[in-house]
PDB file of N, CA and C in Angstrom:
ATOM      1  N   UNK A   1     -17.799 -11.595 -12.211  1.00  0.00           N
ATOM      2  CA  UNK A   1     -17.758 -12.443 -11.030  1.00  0.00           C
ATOM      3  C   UNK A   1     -16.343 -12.981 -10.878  1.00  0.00           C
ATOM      4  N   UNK A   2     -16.167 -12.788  -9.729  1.00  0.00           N
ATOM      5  CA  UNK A   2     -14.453 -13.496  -9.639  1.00  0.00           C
ATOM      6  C   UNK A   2     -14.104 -15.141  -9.177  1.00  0.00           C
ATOM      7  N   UNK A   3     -13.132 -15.134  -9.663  1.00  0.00           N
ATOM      8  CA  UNK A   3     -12.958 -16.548  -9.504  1.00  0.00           C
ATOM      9  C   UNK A   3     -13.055 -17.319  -7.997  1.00  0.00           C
ATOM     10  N   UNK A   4     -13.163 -18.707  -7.787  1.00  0.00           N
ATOM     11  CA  UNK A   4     -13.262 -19.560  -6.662  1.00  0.00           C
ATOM     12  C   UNK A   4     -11.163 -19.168  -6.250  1.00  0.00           C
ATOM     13  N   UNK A   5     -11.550 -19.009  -4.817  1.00  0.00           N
ATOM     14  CA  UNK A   5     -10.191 -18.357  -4.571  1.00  0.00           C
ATOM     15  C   UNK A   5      -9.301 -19.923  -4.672  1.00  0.00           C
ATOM     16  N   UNK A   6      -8.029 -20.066  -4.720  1.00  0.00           N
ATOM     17  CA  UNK A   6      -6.819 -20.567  -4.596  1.00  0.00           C
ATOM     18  C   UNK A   6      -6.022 -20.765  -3.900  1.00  0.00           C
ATOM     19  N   UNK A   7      -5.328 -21.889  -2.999  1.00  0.00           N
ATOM     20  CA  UNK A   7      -3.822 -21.527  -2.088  1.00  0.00           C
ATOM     21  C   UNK A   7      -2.839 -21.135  -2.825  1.00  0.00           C
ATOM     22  N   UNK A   8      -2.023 -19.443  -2.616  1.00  0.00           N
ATOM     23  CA  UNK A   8      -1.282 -19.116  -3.110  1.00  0.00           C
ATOM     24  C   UNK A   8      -0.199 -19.172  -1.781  1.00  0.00           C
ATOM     25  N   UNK A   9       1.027 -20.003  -2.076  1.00  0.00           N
ATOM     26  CA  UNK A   9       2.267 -19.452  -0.960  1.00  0.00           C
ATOM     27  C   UNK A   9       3.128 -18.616  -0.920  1.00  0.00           C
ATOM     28  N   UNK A  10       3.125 -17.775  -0.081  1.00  0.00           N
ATOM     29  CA  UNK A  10       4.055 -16.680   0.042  1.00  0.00           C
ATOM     30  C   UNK A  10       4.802 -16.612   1.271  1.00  0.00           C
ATOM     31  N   UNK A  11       6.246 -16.140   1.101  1.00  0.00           N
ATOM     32  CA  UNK A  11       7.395 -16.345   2.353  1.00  0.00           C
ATOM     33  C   UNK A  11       7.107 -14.968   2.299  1.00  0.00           C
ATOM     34  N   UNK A  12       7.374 -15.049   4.053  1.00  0.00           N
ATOM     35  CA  UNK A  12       7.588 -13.833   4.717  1.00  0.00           C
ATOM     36  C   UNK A  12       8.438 -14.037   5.808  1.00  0.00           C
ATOM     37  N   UNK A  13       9.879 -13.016   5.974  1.00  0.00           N
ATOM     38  CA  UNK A  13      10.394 -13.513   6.776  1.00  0.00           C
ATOM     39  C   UNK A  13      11.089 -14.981   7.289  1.00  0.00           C
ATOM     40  N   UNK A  14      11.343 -15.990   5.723  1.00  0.00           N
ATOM     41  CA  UNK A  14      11.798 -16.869   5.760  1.00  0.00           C
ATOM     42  C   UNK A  14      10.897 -18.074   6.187  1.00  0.00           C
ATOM     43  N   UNK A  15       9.540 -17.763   6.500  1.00  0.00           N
ATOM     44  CA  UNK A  15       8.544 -18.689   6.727  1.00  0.00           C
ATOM     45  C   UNK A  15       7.778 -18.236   5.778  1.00  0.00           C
ATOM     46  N   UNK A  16       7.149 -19.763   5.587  1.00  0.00           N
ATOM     47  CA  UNK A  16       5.792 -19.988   4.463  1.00  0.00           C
ATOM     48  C   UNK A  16       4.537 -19.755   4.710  1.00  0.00           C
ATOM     49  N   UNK A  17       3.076 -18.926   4.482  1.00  0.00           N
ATOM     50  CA  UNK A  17       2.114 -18.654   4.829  1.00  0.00           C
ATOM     51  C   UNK A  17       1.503 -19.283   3.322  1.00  0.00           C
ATOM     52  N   UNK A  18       0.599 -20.092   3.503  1.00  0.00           N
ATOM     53  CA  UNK A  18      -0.303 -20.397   2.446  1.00  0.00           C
ATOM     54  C   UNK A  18      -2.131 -19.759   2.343  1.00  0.00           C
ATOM     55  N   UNK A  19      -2.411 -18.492   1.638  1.00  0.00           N
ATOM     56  CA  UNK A  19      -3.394 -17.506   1.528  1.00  0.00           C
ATOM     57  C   UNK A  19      -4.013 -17.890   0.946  1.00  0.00           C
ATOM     58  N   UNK A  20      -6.194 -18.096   0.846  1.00  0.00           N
ATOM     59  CA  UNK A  20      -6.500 -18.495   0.196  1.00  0.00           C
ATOM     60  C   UNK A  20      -6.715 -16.615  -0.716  1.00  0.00           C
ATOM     61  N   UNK A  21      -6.494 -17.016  -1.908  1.00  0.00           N
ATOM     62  CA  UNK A  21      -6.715 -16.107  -2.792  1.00  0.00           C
ATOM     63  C   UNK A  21      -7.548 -16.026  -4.047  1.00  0.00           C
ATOM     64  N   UNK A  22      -8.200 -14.881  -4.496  1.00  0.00           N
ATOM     65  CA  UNK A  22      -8.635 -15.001  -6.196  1.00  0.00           C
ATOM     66  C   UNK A  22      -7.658 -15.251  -6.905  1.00  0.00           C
ATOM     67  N   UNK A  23      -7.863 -16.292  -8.126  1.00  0.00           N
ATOM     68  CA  UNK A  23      -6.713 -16.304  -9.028  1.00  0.00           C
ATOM     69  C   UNK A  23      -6.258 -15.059  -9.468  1.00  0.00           C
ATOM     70  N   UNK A  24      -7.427 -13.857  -9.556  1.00  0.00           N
ATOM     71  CA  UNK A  24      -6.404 -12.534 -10.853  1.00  0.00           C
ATOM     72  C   UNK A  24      -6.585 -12.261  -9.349  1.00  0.00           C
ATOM     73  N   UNK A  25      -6.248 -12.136  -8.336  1.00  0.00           N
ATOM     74  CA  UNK A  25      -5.507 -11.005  -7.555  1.00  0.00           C
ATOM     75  C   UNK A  25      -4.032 -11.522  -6.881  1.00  0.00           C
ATOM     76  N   UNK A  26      -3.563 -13.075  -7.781  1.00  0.00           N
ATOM     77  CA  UNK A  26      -2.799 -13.583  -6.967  1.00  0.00           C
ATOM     78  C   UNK A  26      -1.048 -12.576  -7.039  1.00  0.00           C
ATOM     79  N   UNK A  27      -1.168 -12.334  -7.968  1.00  0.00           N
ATOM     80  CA  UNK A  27       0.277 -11.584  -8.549  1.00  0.00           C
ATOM     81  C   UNK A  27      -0.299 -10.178  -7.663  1.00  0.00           C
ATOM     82  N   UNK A  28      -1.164  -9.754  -7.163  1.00  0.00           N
ATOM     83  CA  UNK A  28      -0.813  -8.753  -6.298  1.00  0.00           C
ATOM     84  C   UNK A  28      -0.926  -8.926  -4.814  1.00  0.00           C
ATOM     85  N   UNK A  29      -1.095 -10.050  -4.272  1.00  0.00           N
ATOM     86  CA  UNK A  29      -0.896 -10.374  -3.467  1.00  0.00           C
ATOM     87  C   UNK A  29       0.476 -11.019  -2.928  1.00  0.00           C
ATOM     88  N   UNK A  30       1.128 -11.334  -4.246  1.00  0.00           N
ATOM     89  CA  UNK A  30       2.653 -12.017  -4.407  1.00  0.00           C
ATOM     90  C   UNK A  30       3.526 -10.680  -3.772  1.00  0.00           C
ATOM     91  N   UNK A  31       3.486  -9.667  -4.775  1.00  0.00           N
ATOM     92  CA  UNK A  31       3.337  -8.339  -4.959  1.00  0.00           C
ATOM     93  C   UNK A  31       3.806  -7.984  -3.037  1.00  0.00           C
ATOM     94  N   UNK A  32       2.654  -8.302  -2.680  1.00  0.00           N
ATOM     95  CA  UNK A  32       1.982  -7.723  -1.494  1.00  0.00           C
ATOM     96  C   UNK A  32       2.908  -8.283  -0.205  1.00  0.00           C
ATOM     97  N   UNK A  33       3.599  -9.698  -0.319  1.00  0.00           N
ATOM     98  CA  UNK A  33       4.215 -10.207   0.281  1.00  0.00           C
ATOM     99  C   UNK A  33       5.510 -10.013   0.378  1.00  0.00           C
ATOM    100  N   UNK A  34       6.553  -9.435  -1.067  1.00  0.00           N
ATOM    101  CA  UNK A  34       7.344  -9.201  -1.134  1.00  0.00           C
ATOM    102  C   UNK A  34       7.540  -7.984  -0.234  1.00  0.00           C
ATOM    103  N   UNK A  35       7.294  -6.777  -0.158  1.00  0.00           N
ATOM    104  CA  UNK A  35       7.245  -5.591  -0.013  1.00  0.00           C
ATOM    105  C   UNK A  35       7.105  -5.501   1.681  1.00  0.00           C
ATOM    106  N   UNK A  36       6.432  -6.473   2.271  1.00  0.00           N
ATOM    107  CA  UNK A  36       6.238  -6.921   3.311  1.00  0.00           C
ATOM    108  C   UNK A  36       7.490  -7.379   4.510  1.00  0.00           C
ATOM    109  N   UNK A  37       7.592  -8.672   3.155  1.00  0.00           N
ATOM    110  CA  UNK A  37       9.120  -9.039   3.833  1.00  0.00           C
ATOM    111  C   UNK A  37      10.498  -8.419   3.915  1.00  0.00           C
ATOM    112  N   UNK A  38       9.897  -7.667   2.750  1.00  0.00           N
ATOM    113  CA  UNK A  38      11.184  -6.231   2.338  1.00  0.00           C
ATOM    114  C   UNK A  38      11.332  -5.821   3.822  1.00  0.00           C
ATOM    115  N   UNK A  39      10.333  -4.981   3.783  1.00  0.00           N
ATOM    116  CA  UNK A  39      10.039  -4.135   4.951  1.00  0.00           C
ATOM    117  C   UNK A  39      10.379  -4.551   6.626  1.00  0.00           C
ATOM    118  N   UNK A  40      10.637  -5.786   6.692  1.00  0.00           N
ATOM    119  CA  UNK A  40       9.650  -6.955   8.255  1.00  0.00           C
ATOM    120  C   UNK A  40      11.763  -6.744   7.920  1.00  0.00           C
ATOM    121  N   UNK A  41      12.475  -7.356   7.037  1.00  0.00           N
ATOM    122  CA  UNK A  41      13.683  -7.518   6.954  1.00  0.00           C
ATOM    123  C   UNK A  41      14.671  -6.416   7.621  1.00  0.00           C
ATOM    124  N   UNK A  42      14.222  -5.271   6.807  1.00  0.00           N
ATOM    125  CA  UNK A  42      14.684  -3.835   7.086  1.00  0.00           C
ATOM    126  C   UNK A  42      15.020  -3.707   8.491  1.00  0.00           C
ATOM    127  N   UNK A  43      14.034  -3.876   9.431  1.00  0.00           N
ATOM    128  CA  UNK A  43      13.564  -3.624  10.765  1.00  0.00           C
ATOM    129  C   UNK A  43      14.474  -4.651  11.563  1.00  0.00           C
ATOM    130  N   UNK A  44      14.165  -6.223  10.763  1.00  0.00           N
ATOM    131  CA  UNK A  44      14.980  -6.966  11.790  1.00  0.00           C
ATOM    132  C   UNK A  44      16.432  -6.648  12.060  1.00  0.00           C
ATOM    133  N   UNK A  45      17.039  -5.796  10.494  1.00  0.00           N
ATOM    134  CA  UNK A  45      18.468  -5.775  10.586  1.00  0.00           C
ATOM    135  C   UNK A  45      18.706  -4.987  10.992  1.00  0.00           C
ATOM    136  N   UNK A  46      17.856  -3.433  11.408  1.00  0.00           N
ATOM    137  CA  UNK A  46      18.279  -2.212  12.191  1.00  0.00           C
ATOM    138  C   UNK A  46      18.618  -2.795  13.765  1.00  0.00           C
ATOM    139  N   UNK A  47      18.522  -4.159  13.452  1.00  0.00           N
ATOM    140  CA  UNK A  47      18.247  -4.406  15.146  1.00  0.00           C
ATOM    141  C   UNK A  47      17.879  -3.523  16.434  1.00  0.00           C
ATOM    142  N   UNK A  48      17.202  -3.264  16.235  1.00  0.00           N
ATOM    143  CA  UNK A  48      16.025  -2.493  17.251  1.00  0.00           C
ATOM    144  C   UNK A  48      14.867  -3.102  17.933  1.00  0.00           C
ATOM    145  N   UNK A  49      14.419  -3.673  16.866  1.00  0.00           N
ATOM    146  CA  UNK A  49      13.320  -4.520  17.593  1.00  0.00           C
ATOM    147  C   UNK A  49      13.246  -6.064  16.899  1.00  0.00           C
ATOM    148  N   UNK A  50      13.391  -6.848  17.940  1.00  0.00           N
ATOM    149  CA  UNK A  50      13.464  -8.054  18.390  1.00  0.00           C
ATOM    150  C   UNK A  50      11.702  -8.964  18.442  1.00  0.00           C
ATOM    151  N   UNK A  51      12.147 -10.112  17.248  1.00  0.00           N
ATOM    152  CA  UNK A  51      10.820 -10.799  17.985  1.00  0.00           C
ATOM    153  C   UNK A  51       9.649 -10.582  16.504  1.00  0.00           C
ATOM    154  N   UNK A  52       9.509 -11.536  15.920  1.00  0.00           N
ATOM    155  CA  UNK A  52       8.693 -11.686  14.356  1.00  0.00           C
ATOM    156  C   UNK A  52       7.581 -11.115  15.241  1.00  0.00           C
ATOM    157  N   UNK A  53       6.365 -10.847  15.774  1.00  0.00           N
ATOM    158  CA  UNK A  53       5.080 -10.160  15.934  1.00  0.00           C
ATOM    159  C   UNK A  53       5.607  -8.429  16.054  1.00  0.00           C
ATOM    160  N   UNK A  54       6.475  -7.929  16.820  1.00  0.00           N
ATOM    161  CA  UNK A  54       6.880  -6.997  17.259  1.00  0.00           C
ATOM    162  C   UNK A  54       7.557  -6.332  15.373  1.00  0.00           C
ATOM    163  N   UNK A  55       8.478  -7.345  15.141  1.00  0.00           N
ATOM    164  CA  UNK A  55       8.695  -6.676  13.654  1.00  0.00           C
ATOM    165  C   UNK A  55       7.201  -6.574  12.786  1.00  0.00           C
ATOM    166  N   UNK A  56       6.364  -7.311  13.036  1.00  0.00           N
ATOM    167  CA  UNK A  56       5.463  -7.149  12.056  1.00  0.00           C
ATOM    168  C   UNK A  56       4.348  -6.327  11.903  1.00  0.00           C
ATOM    169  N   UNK A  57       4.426  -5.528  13.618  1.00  0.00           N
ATOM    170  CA  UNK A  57       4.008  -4.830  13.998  1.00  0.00           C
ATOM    171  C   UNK A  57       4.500  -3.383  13.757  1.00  0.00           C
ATOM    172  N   UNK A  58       5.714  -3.235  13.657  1.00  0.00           N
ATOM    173  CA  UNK A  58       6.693  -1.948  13.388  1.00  0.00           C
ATOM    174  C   UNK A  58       6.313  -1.928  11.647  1.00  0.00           C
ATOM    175  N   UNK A  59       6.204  -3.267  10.987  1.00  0.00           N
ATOM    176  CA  UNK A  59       6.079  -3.259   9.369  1.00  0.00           C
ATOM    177  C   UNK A  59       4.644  -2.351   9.021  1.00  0.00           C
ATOM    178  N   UNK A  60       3.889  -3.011   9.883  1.00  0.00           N
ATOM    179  CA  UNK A  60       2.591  -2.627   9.437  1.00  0.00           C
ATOM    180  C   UNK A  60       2.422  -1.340   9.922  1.00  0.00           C
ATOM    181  N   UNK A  61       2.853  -0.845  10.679  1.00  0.00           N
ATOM    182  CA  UNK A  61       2.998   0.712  10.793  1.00  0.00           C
ATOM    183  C   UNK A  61       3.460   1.693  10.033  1.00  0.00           C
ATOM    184  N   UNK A  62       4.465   1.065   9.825  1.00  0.00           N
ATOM    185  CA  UNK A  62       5.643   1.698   8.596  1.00  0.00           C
ATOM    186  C   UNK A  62       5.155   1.860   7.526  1.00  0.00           C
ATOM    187  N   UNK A  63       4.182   1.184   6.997  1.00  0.00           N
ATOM    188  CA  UNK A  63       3.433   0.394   6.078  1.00  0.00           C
ATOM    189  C   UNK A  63       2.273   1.692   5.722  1.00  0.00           C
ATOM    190  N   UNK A  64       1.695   1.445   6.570  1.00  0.00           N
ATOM    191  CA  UNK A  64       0.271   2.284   6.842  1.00  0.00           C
ATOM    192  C   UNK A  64       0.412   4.055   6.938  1.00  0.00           C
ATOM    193  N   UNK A  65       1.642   4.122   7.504  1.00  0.00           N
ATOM    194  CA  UNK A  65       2.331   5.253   7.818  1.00  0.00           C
ATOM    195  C   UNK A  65       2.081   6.073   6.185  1.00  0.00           C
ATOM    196  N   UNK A  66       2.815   5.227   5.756  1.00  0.00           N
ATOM    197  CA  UNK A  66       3.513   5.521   3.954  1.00  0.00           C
ATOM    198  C   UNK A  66       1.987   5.805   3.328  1.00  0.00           C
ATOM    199  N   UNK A  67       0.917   4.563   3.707  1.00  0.00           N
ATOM    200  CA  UNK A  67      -0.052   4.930   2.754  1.00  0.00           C
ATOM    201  C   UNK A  67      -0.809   5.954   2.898  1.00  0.00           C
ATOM    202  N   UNK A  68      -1.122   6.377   4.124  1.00  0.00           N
ATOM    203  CA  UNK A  68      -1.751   7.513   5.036  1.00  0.00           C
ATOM    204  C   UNK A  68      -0.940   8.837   4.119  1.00  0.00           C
ATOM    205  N   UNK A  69       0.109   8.622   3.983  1.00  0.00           N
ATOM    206  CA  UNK A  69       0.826   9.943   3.594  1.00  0.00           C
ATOM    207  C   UNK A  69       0.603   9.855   1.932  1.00  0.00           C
ATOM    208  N   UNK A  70      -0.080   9.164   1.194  1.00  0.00           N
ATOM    209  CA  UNK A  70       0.117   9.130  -0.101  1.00  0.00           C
ATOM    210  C   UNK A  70      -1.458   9.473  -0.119  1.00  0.00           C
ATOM    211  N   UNK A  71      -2.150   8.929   0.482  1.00  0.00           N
ATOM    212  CA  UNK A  71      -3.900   9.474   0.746  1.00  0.00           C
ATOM    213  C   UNK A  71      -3.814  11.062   0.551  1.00  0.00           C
ATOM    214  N   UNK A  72      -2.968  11.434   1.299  1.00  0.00           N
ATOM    215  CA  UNK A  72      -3.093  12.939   1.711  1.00  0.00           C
ATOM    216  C   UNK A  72      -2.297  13.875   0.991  1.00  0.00           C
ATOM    217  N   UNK A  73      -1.250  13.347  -0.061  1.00  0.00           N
ATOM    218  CA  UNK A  73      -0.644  13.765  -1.163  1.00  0.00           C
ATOM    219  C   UNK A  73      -2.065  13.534  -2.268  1.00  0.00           C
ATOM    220  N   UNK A  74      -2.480  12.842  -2.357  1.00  0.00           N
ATOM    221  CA  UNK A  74      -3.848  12.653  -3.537  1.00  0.00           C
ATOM    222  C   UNK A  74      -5.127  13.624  -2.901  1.00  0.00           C
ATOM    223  N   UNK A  75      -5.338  13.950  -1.701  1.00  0.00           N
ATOM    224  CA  UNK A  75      -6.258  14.628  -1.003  1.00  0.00           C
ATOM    225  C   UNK A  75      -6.339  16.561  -1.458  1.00  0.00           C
ATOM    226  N   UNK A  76      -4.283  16.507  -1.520  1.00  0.00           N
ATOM    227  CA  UNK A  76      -4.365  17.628  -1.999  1.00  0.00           C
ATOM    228  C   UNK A  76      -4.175  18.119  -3.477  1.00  0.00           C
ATOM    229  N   UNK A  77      -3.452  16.779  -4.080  1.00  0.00           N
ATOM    230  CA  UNK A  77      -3.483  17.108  -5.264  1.00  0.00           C
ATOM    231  C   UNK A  77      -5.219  17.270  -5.867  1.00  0.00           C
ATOM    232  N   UNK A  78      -5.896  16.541  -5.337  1.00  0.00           N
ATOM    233  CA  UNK A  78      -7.244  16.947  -5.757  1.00  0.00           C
ATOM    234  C   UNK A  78      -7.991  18.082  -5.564  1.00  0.00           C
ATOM    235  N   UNK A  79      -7.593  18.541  -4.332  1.00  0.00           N
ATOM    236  CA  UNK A  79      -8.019  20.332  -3.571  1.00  0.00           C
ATOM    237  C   UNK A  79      -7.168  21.366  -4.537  1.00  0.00           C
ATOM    238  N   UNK A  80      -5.884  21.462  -5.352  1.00  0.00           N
ATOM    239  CA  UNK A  80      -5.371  21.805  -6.044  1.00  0.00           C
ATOM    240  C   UNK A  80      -5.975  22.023  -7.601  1.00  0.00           C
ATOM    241  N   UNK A  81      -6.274  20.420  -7.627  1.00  0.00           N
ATOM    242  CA  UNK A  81      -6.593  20.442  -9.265  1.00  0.00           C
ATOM    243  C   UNK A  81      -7.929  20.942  -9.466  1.00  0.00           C
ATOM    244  N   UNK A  82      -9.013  20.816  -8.007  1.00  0.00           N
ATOM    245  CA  UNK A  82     -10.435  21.540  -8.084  1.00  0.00           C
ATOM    246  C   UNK A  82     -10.201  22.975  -8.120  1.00  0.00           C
ATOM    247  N   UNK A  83      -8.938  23.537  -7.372  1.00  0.00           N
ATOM    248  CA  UNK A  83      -9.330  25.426  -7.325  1.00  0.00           C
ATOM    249  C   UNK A  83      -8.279  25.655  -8.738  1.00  0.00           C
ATOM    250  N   UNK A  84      -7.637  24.833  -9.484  1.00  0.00           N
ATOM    251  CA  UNK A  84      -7.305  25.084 -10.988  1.00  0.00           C
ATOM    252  C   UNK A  84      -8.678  24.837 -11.960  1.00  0.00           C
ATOM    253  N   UNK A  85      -9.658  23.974 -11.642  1.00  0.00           N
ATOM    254  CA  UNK A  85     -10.428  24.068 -12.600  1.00  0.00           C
ATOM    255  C   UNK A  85     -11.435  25.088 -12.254  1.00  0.00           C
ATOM    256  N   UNK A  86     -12.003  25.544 -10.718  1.00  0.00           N
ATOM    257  CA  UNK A  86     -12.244  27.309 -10.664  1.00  0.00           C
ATOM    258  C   UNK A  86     -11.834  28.016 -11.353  1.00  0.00           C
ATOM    259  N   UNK A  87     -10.781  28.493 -11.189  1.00  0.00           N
ATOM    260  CA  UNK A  87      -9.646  29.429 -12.125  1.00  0.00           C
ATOM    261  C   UNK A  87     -10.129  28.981 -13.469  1.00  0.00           C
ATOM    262  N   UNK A  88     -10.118  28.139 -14.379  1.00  0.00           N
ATOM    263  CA  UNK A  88     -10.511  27.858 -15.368  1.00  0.00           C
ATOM    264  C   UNK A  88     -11.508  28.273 -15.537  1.00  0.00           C
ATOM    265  N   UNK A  89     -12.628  27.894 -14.999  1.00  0.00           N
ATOM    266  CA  UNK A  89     -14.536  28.092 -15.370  1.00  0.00           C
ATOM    267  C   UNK A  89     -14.327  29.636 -15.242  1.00  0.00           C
ATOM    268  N   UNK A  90     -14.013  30.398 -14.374  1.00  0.00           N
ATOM    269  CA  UNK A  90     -13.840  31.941 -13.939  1.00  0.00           C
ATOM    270  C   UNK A  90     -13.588  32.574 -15.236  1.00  0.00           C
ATOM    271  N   UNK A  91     -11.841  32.211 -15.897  1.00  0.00           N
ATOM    272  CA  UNK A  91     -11.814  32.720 -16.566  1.00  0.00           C
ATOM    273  C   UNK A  91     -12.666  32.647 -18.063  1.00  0.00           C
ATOM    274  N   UNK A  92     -13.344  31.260 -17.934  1.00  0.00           N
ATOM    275  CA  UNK A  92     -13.706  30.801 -19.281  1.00  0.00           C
ATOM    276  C   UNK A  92     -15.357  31.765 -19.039  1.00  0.00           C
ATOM    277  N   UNK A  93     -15.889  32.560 -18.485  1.00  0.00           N
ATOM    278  CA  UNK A  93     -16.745  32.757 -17.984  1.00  0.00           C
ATOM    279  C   UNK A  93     -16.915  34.546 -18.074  1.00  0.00           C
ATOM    280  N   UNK A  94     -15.550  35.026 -17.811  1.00  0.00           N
ATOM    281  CA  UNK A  94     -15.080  36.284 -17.892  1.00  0.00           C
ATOM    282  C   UNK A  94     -14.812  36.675 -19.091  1.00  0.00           C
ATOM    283  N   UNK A  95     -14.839  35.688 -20.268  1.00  0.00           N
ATOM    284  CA  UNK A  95     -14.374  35.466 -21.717  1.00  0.00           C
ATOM    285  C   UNK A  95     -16.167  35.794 -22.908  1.00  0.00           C
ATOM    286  N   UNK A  96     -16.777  35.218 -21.748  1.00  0.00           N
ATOM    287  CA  UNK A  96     -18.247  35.301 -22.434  1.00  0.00           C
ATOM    288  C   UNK A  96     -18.712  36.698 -22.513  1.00  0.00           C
TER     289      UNK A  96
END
C-alpha cells in the first residue's frame, strides 16, 4: 500500500508548482520536473516559440514524441527477440 501523498515543490521554468505526491515516487517526480524544465528551456532559447503554455506545449510533444519512439524501439526489439527464440526452439527441435 502506498503512502498518504505529500507537497513536493518543483520549479519549472523558473516558477514554483507544489504536487501532491507519494513519498517513494517523490525523487521521480523531482526527476520528472527537471527534464521538463530542461526541455520547456531548450525551446524558449531556440526562440521560436514564445509564451510558457505554447512552450509547454512544444515540451510535451517533444516529450511524447521521444517516448512513442522508444515504445517502438522495445516493440521491435521484442518482435526480434521472439523470431530469435523461433530459430532457437526450431533448431533445438531439429537436434531431437
Amino acid at each position: 500500500m502506498s503512502n498518504p501523498p505529500n507537497t513536493v515543490s518543483v520549479n519549472i521554468l523558473e516558477k514554483e508548482y507544489l504536487v501532491a505526491c507519494p513519498t517513494e515516487a517523490q525523487a521521480q517526480l523531482e526527476q520528472a520536473a527537471r527534464v521538463l524544465d530542461k526541455k520547456m528551456k531548450e525551446i524558449r532559447a531556440s526562440g521560436k516559440v514564445y509564451g510558457t503554455e505554447r512552450i509547454a506545449v512544444m515540451a510535451a510533444l517533444n516529450l511524447t514524441h521521444d517516448l512513442l519512439q522508444e515504445g517502438e524501439k522495445t516493440t521491435q526489439f521484442d518482435s526480434s527477440l521472439e523470431a530469435l527464440q523461433n530459430k532457437i526452439d526450431t533448431a533445438l527441435k531439429s537436434l531431437s
